[in-house]
C-alpha atoms as a PDB file:
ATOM      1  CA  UNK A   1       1.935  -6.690  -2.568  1.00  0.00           C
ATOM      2  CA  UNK A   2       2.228  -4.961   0.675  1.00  0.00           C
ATOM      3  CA  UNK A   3      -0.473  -2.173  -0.244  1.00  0.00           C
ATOM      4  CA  UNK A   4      -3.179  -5.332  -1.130  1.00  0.00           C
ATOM      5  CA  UNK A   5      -2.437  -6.580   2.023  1.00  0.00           C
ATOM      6  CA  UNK A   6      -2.485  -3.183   3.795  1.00  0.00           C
ATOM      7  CA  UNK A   7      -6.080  -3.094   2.327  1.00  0.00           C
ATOM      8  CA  UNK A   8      -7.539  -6.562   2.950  1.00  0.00           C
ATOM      9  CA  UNK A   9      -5.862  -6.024   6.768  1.00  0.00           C
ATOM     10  CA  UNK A  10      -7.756  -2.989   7.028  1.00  0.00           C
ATOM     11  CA  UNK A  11     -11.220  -4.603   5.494  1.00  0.00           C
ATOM     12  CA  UNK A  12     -10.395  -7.331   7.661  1.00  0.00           C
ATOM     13  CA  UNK A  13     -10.615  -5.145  11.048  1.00  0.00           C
ATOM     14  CA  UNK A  14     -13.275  -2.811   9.903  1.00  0.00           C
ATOM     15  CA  UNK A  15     -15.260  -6.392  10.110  1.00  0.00           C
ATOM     16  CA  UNK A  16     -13.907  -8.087  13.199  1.00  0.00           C
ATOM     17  CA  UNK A  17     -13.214  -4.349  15.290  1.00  0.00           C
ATOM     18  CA  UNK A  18      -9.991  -6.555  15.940  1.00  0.00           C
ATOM     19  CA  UNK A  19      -6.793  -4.043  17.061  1.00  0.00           C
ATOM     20  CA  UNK A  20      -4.188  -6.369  16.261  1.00  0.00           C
ATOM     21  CA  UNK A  21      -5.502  -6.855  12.461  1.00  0.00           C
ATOM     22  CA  UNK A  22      -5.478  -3.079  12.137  1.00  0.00           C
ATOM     23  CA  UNK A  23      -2.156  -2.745  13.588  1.00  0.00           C
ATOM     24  CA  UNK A  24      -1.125  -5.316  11.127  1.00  0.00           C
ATOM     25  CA  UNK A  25      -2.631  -3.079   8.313  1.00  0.00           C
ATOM     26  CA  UNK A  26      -0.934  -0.309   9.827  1.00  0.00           C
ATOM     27  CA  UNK A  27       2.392  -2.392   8.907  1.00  0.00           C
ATOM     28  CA  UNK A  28       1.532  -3.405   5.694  1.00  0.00           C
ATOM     29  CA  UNK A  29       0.865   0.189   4.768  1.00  0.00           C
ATOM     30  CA  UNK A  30       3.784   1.183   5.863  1.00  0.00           C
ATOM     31  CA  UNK A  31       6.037  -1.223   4.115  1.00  0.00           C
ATOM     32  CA  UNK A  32       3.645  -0.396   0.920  1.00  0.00           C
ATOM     33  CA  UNK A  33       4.374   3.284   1.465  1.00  0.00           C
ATOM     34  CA  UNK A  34       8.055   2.147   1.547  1.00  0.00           C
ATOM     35  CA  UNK A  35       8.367   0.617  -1.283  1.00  0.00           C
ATOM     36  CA  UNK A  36       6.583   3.389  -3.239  1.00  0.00           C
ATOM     37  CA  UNK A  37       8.970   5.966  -2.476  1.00  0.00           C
ATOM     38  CA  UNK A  38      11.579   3.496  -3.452  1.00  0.00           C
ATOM     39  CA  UNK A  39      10.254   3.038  -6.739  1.00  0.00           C
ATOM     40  CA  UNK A  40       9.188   6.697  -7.307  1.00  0.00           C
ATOM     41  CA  UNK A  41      13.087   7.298  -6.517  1.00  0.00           C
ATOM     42  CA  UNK A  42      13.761   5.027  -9.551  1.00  0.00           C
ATOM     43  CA  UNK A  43      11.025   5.797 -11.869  1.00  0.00           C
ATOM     44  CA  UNK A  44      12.781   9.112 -12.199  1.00  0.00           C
ATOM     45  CA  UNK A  45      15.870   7.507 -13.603  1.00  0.00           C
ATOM     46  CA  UNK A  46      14.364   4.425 -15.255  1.00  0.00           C
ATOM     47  CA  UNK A  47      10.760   4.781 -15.924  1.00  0.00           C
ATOM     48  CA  UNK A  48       9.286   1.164 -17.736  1.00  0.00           C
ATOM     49  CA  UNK A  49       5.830   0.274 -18.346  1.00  0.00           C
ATOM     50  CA  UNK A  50       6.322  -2.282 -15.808  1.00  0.00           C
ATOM     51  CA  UNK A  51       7.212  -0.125 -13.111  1.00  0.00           C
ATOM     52  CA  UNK A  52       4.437   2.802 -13.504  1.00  0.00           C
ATOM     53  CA  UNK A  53       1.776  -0.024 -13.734  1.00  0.00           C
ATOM     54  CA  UNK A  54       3.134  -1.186 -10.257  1.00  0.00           C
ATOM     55  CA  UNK A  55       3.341   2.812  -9.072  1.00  0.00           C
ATOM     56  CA  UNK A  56      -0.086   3.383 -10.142  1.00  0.00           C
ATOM     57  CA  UNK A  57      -1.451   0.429  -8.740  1.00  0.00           C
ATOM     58  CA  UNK A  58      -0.191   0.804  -4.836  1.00  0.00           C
ATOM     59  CA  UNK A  59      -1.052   4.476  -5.513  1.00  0.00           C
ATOM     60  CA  UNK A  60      -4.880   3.642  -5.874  1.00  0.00           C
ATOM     61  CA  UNK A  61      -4.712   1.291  -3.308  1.00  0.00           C
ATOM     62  CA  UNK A  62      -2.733   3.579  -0.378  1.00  0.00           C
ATOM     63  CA  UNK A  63      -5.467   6.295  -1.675  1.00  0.00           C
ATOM     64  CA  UNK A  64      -8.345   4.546  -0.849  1.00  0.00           C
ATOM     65  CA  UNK A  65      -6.850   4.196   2.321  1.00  0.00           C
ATOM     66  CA  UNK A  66      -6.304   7.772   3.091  1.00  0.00           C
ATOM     67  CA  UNK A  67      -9.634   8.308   4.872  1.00  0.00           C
ATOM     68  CA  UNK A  68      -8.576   5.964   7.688  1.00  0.00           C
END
């Protein structure tokens, strides 16, 4: 959840050239980078088809954010 929010923030001030939305982004990407190290950690151990959707998912999304 965090890295779709991460990305809408970011959308969001690219639009409006607002610094608090991007600082918000900047939050939201951090929790969503967060989280996937937490579930990298435990897709080691207990990999599930749920799980690696979810990995690959915030893993597009934080990439498309990497030119930022």
């Amino acid at each position: 959840m965090s890295a779709i929010l991460s990305l809408s923030a970011y959308h969001l001030a690219y639009l409006t050239r607002d610094a608090e939305t991007k600082q918000l982004a900047l939050h939201h990407k951090a929790a969503a980078f967060k989280g996937l190290r937490t579930a990298l950690g435990y897709a080691i151990t207990v990999p599930t088809k749920d799980n690696a959707e979810a990995i690959v998912s915030a893993h597009v999304l934080l990439s498309w954010q990497a030119t930022e």
